[in-house]
PDB file of N, CA and C in Angstrom:
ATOM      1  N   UNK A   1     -17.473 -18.070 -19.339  1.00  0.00           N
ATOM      2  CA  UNK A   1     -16.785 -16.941 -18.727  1.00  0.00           C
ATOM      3  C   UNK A   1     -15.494 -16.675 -19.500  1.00  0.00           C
ATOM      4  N   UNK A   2     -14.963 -15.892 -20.341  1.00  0.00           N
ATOM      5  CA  UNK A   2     -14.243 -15.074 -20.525  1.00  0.00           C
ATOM      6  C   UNK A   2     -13.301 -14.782 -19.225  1.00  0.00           C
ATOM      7  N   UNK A   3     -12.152 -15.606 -18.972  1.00  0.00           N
ATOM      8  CA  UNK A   3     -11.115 -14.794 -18.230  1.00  0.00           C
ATOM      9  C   UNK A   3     -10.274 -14.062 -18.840  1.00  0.00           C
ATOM     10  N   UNK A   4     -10.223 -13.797 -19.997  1.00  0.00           N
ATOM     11  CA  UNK A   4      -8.990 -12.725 -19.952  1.00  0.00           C
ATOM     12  C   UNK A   4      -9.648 -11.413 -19.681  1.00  0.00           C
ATOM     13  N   UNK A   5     -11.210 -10.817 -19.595  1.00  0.00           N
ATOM     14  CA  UNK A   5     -11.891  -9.974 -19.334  1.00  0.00           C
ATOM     15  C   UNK A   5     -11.493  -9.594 -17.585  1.00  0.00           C
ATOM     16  N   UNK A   6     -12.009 -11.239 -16.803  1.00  0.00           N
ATOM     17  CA  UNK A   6     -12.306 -10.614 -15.833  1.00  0.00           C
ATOM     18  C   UNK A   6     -10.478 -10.172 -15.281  1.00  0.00           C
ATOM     19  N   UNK A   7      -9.618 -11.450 -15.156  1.00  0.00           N
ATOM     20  CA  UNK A   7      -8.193 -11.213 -14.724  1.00  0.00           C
ATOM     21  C   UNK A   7      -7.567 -11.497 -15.841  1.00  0.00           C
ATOM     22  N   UNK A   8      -6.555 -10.775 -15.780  1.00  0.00           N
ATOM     23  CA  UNK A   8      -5.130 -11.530 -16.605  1.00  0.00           C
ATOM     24  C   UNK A   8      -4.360 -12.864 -15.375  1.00  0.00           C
ATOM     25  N   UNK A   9      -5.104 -13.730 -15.632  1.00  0.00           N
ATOM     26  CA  UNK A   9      -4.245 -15.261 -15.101  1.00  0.00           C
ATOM     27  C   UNK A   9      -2.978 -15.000 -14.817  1.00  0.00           C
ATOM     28  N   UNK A  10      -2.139 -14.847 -15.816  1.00  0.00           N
ATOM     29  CA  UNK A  10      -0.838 -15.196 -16.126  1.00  0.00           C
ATOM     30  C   UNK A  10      -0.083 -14.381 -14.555  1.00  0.00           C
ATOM     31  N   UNK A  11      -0.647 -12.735 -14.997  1.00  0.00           N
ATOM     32  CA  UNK A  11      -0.026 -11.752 -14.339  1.00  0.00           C
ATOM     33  C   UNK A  11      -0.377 -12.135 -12.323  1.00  0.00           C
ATOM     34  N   UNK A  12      -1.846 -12.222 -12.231  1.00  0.00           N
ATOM     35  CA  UNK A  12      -2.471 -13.042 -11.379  1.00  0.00           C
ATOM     36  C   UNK A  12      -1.871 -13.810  -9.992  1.00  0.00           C
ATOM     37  N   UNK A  13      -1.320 -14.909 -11.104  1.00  0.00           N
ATOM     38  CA  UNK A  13      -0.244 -15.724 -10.431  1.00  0.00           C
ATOM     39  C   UNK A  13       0.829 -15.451 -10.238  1.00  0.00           C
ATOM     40  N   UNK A  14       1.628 -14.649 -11.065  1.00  0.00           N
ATOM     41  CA  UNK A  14       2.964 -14.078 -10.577  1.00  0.00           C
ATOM     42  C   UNK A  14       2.703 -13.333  -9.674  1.00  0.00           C
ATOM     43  N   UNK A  15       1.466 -12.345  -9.358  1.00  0.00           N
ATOM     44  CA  UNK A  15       1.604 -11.376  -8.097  1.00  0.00           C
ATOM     45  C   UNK A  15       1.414 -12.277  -7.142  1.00  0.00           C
ATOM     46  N   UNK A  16       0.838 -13.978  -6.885  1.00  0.00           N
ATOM     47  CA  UNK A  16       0.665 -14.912  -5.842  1.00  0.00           C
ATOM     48  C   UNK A  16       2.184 -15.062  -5.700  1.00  0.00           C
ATOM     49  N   UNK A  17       2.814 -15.469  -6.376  1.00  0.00           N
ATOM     50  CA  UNK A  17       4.320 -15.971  -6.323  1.00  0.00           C
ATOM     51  C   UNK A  17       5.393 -14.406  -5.614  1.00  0.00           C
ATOM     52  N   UNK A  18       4.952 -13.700  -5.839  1.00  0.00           N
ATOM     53  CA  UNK A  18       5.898 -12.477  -5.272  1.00  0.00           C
ATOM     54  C   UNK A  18       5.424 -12.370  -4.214  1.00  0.00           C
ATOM     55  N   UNK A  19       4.270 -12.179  -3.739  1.00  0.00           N
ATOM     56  CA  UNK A  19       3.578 -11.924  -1.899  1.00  0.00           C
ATOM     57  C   UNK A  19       4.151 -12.946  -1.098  1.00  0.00           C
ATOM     58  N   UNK A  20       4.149 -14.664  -1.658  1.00  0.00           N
ATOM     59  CA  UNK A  20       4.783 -15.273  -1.474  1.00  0.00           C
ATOM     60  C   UNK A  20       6.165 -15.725  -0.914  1.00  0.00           C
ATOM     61  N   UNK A  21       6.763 -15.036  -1.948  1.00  0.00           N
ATOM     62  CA  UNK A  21       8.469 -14.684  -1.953  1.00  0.00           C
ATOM     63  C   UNK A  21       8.407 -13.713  -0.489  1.00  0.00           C
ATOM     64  N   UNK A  22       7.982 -12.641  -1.385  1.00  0.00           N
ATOM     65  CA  UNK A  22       7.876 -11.732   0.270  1.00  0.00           C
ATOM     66  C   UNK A  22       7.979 -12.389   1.764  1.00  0.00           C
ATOM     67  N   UNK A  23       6.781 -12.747   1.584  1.00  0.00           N
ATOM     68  CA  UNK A  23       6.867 -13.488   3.124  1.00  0.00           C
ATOM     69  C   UNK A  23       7.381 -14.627   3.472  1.00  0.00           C
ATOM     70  N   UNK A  24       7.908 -15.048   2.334  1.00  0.00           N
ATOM     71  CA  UNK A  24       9.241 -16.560   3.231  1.00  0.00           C
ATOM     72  C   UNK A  24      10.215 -15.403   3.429  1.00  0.00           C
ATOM     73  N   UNK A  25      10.856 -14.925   2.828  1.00  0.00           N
ATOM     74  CA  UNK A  25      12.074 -13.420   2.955  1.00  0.00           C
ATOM     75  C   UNK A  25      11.679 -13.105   3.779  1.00  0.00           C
ATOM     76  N   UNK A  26      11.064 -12.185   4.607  1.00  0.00           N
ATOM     77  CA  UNK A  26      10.637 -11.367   5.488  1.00  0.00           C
ATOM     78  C   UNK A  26      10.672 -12.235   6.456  1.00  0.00           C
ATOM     79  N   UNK A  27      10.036 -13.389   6.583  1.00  0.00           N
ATOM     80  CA  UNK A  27      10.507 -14.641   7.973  1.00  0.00           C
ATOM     81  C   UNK A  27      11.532 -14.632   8.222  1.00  0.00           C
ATOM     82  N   UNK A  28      12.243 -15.498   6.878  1.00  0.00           N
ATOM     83  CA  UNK A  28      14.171 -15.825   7.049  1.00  0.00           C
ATOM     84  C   UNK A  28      14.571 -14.475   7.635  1.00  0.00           C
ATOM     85  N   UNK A  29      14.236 -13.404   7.378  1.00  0.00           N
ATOM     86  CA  UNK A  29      15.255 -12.142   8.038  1.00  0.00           C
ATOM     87  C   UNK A  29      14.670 -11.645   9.472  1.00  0.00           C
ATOM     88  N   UNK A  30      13.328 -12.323   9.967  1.00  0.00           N
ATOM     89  CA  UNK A  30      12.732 -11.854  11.310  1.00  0.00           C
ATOM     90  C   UNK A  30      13.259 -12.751  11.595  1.00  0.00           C
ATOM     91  N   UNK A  31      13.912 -13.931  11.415  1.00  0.00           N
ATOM     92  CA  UNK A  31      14.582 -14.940  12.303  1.00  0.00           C
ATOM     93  C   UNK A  31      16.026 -14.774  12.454  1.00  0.00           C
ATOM     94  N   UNK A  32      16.612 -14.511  11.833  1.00  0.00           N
ATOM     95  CA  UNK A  32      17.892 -13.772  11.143  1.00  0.00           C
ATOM     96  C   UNK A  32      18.283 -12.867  12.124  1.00  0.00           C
ATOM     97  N   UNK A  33      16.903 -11.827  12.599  1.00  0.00           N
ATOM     98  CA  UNK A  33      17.488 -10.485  13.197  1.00  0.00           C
ATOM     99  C   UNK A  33      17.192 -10.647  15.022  1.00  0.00           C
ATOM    100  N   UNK A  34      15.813 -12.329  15.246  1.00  0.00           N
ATOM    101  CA  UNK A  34      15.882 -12.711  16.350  1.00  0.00           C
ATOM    102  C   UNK A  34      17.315 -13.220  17.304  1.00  0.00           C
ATOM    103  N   UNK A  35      17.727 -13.997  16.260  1.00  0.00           N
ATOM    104  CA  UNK A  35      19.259 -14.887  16.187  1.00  0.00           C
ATOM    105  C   UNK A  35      20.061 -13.763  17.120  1.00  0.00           C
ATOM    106  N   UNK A  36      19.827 -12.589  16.767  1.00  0.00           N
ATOM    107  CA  UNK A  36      20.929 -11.849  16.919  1.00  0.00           C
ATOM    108  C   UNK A  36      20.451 -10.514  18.135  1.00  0.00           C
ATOM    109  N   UNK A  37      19.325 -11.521  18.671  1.00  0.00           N
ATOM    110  CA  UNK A  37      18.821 -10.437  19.927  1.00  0.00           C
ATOM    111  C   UNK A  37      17.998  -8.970  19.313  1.00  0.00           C
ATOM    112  N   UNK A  38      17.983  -9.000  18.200  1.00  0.00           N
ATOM    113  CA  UNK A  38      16.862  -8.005  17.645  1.00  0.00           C
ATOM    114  C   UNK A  38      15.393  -8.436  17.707  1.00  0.00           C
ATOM    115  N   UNK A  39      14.904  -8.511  19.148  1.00  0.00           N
ATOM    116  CA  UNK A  39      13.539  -8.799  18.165  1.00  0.00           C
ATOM    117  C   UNK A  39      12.483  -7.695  17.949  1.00  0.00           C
ATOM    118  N   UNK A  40      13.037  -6.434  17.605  1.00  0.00           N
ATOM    119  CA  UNK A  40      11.721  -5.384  17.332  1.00  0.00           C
ATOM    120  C   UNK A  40      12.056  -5.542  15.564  1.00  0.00           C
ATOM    121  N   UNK A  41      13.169  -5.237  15.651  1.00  0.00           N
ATOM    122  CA  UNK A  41      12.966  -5.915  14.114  1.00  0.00           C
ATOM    123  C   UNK A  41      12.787  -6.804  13.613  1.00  0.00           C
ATOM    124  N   UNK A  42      12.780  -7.903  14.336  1.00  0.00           N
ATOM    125  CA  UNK A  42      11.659  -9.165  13.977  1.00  0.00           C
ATOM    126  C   UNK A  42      10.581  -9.195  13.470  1.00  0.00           C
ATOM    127  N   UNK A  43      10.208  -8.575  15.073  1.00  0.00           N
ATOM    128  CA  UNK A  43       8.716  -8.452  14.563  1.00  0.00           C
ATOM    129  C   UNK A  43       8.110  -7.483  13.808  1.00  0.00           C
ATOM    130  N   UNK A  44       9.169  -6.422  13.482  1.00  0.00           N
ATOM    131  CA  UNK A  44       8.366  -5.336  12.193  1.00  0.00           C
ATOM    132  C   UNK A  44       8.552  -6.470  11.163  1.00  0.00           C
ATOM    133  N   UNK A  45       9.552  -7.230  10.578  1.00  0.00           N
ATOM    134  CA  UNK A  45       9.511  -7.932  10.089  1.00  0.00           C
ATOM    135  C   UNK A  45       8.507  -9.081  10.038  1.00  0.00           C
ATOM    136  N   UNK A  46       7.939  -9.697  10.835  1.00  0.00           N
ATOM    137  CA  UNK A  46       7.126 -11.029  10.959  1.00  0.00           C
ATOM    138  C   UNK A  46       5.439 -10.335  10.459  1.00  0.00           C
ATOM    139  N   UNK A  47       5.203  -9.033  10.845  1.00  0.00           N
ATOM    140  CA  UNK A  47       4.491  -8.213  10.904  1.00  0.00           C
ATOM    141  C   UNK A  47       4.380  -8.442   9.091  1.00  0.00           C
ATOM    142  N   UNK A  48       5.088  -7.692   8.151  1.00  0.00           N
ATOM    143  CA  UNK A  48       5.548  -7.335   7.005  1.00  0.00           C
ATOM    144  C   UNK A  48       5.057  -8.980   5.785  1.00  0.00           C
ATOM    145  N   UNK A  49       5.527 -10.009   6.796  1.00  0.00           N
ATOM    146  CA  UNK A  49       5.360 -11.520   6.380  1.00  0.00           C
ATOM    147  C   UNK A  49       4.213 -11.523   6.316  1.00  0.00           C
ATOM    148  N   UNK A  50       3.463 -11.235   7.357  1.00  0.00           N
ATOM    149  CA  UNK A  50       1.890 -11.595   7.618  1.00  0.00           C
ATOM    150  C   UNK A  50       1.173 -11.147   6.453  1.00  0.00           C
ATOM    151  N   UNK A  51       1.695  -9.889   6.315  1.00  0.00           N
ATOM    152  CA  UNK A  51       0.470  -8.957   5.353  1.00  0.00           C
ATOM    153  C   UNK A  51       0.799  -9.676   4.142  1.00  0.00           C
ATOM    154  N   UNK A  52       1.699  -9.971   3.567  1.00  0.00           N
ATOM    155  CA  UNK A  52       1.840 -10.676   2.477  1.00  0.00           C
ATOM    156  C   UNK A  52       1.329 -11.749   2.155  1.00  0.00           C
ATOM    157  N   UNK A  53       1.659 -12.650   3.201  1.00  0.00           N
ATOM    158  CA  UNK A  53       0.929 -14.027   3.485  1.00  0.00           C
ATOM    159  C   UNK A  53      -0.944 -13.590   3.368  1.00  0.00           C
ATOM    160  N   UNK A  54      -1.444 -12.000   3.794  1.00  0.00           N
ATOM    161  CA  UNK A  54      -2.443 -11.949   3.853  1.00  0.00           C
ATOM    162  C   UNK A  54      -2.912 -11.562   2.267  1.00  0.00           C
ATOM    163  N   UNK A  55      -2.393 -10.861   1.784  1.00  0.00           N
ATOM    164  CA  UNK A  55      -2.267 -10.457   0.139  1.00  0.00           C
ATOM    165  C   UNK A  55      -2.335 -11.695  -0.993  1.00  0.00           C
ATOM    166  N   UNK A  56      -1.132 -12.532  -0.277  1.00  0.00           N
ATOM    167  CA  UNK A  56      -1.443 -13.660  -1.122  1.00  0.00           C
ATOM    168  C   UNK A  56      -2.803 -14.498  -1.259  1.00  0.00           C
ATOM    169  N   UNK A  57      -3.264 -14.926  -0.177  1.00  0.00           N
ATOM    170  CA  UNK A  57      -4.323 -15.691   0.677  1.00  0.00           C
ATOM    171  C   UNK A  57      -5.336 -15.390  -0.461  1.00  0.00           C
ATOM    172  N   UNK A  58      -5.189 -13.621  -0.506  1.00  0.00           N
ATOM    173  CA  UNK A  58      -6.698 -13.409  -1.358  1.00  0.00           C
ATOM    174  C   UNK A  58      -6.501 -13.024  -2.920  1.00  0.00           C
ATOM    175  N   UNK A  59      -5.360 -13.637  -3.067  1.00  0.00           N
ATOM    176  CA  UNK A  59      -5.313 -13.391  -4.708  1.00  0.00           C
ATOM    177  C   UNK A  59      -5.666 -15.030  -4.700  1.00  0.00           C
ATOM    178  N   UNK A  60      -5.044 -16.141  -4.283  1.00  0.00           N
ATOM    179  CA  UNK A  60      -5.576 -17.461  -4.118  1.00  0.00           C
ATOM    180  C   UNK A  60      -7.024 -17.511  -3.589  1.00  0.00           C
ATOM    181  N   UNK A  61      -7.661 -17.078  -3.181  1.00  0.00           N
ATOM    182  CA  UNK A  61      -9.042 -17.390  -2.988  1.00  0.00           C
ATOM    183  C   UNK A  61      -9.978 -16.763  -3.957  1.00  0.00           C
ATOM    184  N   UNK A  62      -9.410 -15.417  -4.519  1.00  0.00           N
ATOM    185  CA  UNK A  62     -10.159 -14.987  -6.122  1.00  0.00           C
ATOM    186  C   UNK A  62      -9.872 -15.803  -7.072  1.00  0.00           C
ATOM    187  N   UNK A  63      -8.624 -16.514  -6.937  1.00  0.00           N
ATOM    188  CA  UNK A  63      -8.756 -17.871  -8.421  1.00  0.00           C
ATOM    189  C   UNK A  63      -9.327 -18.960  -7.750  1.00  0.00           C
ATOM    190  N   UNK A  64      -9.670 -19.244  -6.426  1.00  0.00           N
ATOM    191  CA  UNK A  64     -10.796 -20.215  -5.797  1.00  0.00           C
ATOM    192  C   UNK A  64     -11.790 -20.369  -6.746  1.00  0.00           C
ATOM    193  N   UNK A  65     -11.866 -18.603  -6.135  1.00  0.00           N
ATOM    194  CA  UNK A  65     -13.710 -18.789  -6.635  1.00  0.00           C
ATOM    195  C   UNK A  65     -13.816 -18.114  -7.774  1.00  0.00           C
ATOM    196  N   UNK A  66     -12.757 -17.865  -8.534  1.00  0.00           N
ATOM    197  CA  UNK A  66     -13.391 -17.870 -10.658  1.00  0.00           C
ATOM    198  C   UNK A  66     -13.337 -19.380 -10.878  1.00  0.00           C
ATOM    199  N   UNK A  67     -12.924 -20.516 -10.326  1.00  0.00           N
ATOM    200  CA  UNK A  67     -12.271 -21.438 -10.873  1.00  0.00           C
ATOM    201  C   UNK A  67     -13.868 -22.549 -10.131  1.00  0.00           C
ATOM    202  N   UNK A  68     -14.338 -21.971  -9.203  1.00  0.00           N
ATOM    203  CA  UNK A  68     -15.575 -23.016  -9.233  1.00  0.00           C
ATOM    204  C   UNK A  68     -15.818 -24.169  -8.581  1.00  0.00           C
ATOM    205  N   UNK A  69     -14.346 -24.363  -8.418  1.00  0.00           N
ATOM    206  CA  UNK A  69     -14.334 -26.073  -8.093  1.00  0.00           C
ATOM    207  C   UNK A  69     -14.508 -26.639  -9.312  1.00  0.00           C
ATOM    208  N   UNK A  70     -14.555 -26.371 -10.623  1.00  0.00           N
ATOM    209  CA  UNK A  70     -15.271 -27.178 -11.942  1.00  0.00           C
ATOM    210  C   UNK A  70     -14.019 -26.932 -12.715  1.00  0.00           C
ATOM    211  N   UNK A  71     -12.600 -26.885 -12.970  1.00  0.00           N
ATOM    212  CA  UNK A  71     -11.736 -26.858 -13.804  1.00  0.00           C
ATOM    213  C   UNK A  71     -11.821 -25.162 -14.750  1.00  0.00           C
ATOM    214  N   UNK A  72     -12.251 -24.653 -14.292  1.00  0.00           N
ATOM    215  CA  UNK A  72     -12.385 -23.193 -15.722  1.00  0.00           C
ATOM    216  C   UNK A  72     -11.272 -22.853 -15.621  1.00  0.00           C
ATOM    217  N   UNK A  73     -10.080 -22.908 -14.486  1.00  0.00           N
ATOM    218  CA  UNK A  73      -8.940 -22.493 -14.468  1.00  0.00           C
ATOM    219  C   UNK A  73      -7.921 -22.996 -15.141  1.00  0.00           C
ATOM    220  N   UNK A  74      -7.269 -23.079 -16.301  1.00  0.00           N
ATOM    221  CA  UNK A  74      -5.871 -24.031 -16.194  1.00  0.00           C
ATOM    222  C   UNK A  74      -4.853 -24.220 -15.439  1.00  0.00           C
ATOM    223  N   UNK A  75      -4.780 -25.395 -14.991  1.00  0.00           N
ATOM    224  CA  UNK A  75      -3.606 -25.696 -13.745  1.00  0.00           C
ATOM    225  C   UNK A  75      -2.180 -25.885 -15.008  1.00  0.00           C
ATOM    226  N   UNK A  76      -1.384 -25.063 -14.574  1.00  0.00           N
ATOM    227  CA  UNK A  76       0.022 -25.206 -15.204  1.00  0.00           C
ATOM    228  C   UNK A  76       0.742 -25.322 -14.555  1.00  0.00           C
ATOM    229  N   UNK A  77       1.900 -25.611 -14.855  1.00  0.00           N
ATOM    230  CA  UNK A  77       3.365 -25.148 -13.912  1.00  0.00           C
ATOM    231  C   UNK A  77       3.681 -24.243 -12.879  1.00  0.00           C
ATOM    232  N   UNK A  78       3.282 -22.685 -13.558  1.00  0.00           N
ATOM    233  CA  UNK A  78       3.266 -21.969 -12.849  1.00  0.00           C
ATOM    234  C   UNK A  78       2.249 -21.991 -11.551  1.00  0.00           C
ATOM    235  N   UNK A  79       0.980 -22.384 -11.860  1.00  0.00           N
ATOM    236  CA  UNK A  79       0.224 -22.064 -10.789  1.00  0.00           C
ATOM    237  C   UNK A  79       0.639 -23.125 -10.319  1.00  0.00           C
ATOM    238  N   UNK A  80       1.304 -24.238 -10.494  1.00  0.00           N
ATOM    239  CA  UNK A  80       1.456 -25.336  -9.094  1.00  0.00           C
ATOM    240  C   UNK A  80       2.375 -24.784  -8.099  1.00  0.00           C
ATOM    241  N   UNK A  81       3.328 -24.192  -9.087  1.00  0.00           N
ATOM    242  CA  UNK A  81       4.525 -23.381  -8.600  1.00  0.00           C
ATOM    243  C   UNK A  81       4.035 -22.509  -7.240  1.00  0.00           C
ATOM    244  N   UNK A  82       3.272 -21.607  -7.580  1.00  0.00           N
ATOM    245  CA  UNK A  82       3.082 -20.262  -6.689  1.00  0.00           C
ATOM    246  C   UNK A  82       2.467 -20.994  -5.891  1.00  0.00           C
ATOM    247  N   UNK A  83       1.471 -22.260  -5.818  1.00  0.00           N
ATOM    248  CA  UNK A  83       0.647 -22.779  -4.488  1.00  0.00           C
ATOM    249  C   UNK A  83       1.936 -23.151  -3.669  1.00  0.00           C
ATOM    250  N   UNK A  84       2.746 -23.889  -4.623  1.00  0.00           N
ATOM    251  CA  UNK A  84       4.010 -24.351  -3.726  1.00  0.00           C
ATOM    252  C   UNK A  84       4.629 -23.451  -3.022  1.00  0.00           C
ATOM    253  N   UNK A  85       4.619 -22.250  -3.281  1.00  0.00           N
ATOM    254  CA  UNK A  85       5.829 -20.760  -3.035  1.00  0.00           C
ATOM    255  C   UNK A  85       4.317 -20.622  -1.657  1.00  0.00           C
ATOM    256  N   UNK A  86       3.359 -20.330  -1.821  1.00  0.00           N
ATOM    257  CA  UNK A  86       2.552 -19.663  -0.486  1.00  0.00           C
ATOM    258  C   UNK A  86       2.865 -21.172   0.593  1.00  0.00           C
ATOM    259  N   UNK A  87       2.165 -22.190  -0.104  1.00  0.00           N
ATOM    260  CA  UNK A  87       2.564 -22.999   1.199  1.00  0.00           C
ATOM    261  C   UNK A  87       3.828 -23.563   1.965  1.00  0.00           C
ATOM    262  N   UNK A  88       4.661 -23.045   1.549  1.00  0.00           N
ATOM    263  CA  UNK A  88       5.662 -23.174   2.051  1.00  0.00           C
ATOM    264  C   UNK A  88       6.339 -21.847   2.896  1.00  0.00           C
ATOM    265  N   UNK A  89       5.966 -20.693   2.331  1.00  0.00           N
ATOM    266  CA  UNK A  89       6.088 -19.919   2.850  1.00  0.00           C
ATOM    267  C   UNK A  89       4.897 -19.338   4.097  1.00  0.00           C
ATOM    268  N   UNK A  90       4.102 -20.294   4.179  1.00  0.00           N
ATOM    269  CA  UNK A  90       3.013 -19.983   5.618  1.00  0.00           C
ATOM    270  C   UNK A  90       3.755 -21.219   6.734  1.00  0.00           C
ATOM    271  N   UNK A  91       4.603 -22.319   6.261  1.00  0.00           N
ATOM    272  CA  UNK A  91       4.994 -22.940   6.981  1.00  0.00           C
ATOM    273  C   UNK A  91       6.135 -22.652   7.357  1.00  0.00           C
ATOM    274  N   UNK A  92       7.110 -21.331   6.563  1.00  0.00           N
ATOM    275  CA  UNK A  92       8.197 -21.017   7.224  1.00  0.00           C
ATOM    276  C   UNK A  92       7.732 -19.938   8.233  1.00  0.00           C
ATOM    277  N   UNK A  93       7.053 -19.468   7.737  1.00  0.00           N
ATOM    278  CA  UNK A  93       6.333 -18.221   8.968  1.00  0.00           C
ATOM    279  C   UNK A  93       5.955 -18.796  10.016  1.00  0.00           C
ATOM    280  N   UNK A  94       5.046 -20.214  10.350  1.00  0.00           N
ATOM    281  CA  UNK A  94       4.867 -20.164  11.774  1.00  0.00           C
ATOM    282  C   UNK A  94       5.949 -20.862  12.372  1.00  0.00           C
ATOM    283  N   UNK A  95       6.699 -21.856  11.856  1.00  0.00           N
ATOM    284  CA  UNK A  95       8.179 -22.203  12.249  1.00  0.00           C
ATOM    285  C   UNK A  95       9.051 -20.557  12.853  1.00  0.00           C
ATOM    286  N   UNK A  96       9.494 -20.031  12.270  1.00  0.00           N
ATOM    287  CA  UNK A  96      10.145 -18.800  12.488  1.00  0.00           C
ATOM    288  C   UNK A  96       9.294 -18.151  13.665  1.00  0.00           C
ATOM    289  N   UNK A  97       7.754 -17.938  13.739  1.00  0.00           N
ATOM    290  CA  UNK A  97       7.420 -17.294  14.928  1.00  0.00           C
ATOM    291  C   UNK A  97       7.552 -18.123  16.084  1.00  0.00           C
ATOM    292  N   UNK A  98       7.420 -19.760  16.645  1.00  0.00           N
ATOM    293  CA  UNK A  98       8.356 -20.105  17.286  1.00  0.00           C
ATOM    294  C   UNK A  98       9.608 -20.152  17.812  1.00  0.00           C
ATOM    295  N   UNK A  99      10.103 -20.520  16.437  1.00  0.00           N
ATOM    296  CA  UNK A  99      11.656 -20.088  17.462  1.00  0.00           C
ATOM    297  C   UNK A  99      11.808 -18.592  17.414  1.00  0.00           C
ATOM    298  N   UNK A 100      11.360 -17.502  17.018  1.00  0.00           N
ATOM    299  CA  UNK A 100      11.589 -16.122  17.579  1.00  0.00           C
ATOM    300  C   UNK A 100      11.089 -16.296  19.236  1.00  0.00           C
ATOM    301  N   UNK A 101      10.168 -17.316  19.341  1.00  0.00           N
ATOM    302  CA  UNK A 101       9.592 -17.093  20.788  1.00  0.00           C
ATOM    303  C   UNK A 101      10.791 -18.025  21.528  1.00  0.00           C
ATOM    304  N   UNK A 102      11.141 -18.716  21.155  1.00  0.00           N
ATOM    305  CA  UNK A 102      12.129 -19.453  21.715  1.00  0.00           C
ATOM    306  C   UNK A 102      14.010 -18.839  21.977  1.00  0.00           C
ATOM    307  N   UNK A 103      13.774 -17.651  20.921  1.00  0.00           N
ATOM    308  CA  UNK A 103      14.975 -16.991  21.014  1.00  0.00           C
ATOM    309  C   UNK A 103      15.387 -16.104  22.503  1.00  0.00           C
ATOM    310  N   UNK A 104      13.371 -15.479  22.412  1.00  0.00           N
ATOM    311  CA  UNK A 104      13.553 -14.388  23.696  1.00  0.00           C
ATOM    312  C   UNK A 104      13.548 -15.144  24.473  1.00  0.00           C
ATOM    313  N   UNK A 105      13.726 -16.353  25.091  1.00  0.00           N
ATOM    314  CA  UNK A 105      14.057 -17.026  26.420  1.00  0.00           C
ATOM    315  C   UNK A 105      14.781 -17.780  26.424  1.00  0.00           C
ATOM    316  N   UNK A 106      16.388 -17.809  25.633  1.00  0.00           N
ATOM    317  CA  UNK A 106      17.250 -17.767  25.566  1.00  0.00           C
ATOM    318  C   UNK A 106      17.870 -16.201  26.228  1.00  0.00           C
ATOM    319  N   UNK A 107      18.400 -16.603  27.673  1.00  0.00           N
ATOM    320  CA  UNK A 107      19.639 -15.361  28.392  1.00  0.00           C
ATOM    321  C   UNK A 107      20.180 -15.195  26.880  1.00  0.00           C
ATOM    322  N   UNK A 108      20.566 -13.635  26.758  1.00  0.00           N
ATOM    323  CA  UNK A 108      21.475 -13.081  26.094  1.00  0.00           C
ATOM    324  C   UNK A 108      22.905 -13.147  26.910  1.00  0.00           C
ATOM    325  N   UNK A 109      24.118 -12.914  25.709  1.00  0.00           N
ATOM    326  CA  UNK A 109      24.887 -12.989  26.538  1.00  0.00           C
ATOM    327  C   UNK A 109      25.429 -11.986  27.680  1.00  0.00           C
ATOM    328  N   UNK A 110      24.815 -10.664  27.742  1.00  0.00           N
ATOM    329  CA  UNK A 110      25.004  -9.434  28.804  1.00  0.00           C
ATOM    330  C   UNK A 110      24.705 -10.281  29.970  1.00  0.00           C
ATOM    331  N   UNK A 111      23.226 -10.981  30.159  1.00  0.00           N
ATOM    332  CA  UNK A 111      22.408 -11.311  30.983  1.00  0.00           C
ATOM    333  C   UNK A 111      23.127 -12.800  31.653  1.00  0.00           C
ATOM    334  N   UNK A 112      23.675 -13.335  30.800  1.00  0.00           N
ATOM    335  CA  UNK A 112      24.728 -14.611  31.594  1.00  0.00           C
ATOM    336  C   UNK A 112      25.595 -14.408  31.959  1.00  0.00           C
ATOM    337  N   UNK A 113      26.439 -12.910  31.502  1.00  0.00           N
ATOM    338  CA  UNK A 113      27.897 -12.587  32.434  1.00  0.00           C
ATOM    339  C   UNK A 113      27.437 -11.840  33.629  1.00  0.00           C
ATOM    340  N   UNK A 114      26.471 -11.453  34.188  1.00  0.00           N
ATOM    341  CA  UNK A 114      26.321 -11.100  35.580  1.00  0.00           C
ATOM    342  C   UNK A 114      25.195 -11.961  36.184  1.00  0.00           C
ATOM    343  N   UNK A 115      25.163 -13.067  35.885  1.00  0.00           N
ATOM    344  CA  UNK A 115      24.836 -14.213  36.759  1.00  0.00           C
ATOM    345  C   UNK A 115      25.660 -15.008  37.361  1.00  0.00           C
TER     346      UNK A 115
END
């Protein structure tokens, strides 16, 4: 198989590493904007994470399956890199959708001065 036909690798993995980026960013700031009693912009935000997290998912499962399970892929730096950048960034996403859930049942402070 000829990969530089079917993908450009290189480019490939950097678009894994940016969807990536995306959605740890897009968490940190739906948690960011929970913190602060926003949560519709949270969740347009958490929303925004997902799809990325979903974008990424399937640029990683098209180098799944060119790669075979049999080595045709070269594992480099970079691609350890970007596995590192998605999984970490699917573990800041469901962390962050917790405590967003944990934020809204936290009284705001309006709601504790007339108690």
């Amino acid at each position: 198989m000829d990969l530089g036909q079917t993908i450009d690798l290189e480019k490939t993995i950097v678009e894994l590493l940016v969807h990536a980026g995306s959605a740890r960013s897009h968490a940190l700031m739906a948690l960011q904007h929970a913190r602060n009693g926003d949560f519709q912009t949270a969740q347009t935000l958490m929303t925004e994470s997902q799809q990325a997290i979903k974008e990424a998912h399937t640029i990683q499962t098209t180098l799944i399956g060119l790669d075979e399970g049999c080595g045709k892929l070269p594992v480099n730096l970079i691609t350890v890199h970007a596995q590192d950048h998605l999984m970490n960034a699917m573990v800041i996403q469901d962390l962050a959708s917790d405590m967003i859930e944990l934020y809204r049942r936290i009284p705001s402070q309006d709601e504790e001065e007339k108690v």
